[in-house]
Protein backbone atom coordinates (compact mmCIF):
# COMPACT_ATOMS: atom_id res chain seq x y z
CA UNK A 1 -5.58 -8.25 2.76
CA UNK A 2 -3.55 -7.89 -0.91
CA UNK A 3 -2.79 -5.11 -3.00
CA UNK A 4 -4.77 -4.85 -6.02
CA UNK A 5 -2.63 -2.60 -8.43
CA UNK A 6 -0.86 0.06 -8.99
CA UNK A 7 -3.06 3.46 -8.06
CA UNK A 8 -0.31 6.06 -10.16
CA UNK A 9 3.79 6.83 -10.50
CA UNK A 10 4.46 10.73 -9.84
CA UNK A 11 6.96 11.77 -10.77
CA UNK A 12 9.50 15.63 -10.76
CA UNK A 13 9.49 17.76 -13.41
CA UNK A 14 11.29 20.88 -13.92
CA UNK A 15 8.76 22.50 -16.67
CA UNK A 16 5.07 21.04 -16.35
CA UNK A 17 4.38 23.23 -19.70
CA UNK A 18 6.60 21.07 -21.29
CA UNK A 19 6.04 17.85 -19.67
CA UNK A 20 2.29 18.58 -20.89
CA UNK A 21 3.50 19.00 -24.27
CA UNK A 22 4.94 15.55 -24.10
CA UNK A 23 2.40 13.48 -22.54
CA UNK A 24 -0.70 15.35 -23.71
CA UNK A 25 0.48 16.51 -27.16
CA UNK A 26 2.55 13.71 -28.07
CA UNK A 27 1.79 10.43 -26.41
CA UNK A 28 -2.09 11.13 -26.24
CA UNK A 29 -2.59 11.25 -22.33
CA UNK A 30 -5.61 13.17 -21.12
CA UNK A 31 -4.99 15.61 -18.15
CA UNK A 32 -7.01 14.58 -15.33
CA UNK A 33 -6.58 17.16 -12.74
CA UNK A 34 -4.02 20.45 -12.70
CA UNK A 35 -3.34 22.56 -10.02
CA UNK A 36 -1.66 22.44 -6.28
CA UNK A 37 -0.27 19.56 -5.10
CA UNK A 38 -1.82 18.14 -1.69
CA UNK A 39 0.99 17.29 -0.91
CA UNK A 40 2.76 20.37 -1.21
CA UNK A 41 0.60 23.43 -1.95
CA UNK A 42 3.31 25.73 -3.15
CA UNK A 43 3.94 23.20 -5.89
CA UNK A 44 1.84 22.46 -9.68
CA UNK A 45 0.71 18.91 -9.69
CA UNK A 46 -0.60 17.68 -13.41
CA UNK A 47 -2.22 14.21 -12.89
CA UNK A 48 -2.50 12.29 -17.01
CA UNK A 49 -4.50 9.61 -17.84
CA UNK A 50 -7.57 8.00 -18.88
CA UNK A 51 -10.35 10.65 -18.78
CA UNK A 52 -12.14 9.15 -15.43
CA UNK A 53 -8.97 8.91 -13.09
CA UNK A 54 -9.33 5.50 -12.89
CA UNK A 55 -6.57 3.92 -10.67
CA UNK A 56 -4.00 2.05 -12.93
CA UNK A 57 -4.39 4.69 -15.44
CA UNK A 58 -2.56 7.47 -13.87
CA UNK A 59 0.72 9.07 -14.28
CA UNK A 60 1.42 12.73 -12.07
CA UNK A 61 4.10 15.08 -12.31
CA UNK A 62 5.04 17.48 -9.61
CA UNK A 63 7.03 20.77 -10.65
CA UNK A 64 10.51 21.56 -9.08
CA UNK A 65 12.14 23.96 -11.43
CA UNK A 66 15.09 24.88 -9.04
CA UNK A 67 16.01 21.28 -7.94
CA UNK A 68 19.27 19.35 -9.71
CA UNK A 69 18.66 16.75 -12.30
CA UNK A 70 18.53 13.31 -10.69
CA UNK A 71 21.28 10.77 -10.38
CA UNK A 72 20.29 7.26 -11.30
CA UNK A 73 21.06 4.73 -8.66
CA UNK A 74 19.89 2.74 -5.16
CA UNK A 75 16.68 4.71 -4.02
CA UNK A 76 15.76 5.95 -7.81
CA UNK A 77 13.34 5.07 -10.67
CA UNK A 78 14.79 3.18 -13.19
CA UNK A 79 11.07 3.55 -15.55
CA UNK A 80 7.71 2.86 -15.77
CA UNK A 81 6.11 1.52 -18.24
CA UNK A 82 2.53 1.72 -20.45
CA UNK A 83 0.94 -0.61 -21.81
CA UNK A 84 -0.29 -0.53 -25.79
CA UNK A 85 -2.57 -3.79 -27.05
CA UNK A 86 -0.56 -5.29 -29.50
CA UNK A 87 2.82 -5.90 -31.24
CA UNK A 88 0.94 -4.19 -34.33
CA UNK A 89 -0.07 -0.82 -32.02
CA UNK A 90 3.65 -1.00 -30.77
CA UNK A 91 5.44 -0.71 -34.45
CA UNK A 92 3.00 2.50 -35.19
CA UNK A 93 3.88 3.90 -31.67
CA UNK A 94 7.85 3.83 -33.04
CA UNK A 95 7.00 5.07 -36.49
CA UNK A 96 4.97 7.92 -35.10
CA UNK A 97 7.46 8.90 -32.39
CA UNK A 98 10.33 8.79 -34.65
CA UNK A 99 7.79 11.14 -37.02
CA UNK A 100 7.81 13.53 -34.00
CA UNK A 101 11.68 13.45 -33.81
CA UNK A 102 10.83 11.63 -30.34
CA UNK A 103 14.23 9.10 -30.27
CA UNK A 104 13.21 5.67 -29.38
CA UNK A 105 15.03 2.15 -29.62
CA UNK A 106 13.88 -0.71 -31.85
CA UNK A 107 11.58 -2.54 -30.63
CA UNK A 108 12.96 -5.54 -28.27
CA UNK A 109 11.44 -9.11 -27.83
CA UNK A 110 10.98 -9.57 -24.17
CA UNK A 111 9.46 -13.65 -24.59
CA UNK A 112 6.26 -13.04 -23.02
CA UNK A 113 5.89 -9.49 -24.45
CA UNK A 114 7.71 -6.70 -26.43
CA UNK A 115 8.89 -3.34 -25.77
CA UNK A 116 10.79 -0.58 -26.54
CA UNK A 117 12.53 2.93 -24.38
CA UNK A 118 12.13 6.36 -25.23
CA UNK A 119 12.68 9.11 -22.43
CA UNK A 120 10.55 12.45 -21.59
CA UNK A 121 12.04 15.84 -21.67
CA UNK A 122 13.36 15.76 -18.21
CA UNK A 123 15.29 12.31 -19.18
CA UNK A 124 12.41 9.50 -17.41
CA UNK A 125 12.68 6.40 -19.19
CA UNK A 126 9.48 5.54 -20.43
CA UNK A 127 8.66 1.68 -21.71
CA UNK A 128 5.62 1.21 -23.97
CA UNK A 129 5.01 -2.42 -23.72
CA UNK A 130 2.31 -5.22 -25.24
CA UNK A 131 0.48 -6.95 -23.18
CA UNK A 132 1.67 -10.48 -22.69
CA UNK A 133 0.76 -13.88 -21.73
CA UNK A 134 1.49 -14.66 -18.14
CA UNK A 135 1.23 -10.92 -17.49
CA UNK A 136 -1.90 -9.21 -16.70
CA UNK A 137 -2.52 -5.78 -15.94
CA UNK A 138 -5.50 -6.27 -13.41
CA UNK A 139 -5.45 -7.42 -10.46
CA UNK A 140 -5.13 -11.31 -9.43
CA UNK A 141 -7.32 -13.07 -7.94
């Protein structure tokens, strides 16, 4: 018995139009699924990723216009990252968000890989990271 991965993040939203705009229109993220959530019908549940659903490869946001913004702290998200191939992809990833007037740090040498922060429009912090020796994606066996 051993988990095997990470299956998705969800994540609240206040405005799933523009949350789509974001991860659709501006950081390339397919929409997998759209509609009720199972979890709670009454509520829009966008599920991005790669174009199967493939565990590992999905991010979902659930829609709560009326609730207050978050408070960072014990019990919250501090962010999630994705992964791009290579130091290379990174550096375009900055140069193209910063094209979009998307604000993002420099990009930050983490030893085994290297990174940088930008945040979505409801204020996630969202890592885009290289993949790294001594760090694998998949699962370990």
């Amino acid at each position: 018995m051993r988990l095997r991965g990470l299956h998705h993040v969800t994540a609240i939203c206040r405005d799933l139009e523009a949350t789509i705009a974001f991860y659709r229109d501006v950081m390339g993220l397919a929409i997998v699924r759209d509609g009720p959530s199972d979890d709670d019908p009454g509520s829009r549940h966008v599920w991005f990723g790669a174009l199967d659903g493939q565990p590992g490869a999905l991010l979902s946001f659930m829609e709560y216009p009326q609730l207050p913004t978050g408070v960072t702290g014990v019990g919250s998200t501090h962010h999630f990252a994705l992964v791009v191939e290579s130091a290379e992809e990174l550096e375009a990833w900055r140069d193209y968000l910063r094209g979009r007037d998307v604000e993002c740090t420099d990009l930050y040498d983490r030893g085994a890989f290297r990174s940088l922060y930008l945040r979505d429009p409801d204020g996630h912090v969202v890592e885009l990271a290289t993949r790294g020796p001594g760090f694998s994606t998949g699962p370990r066996g």
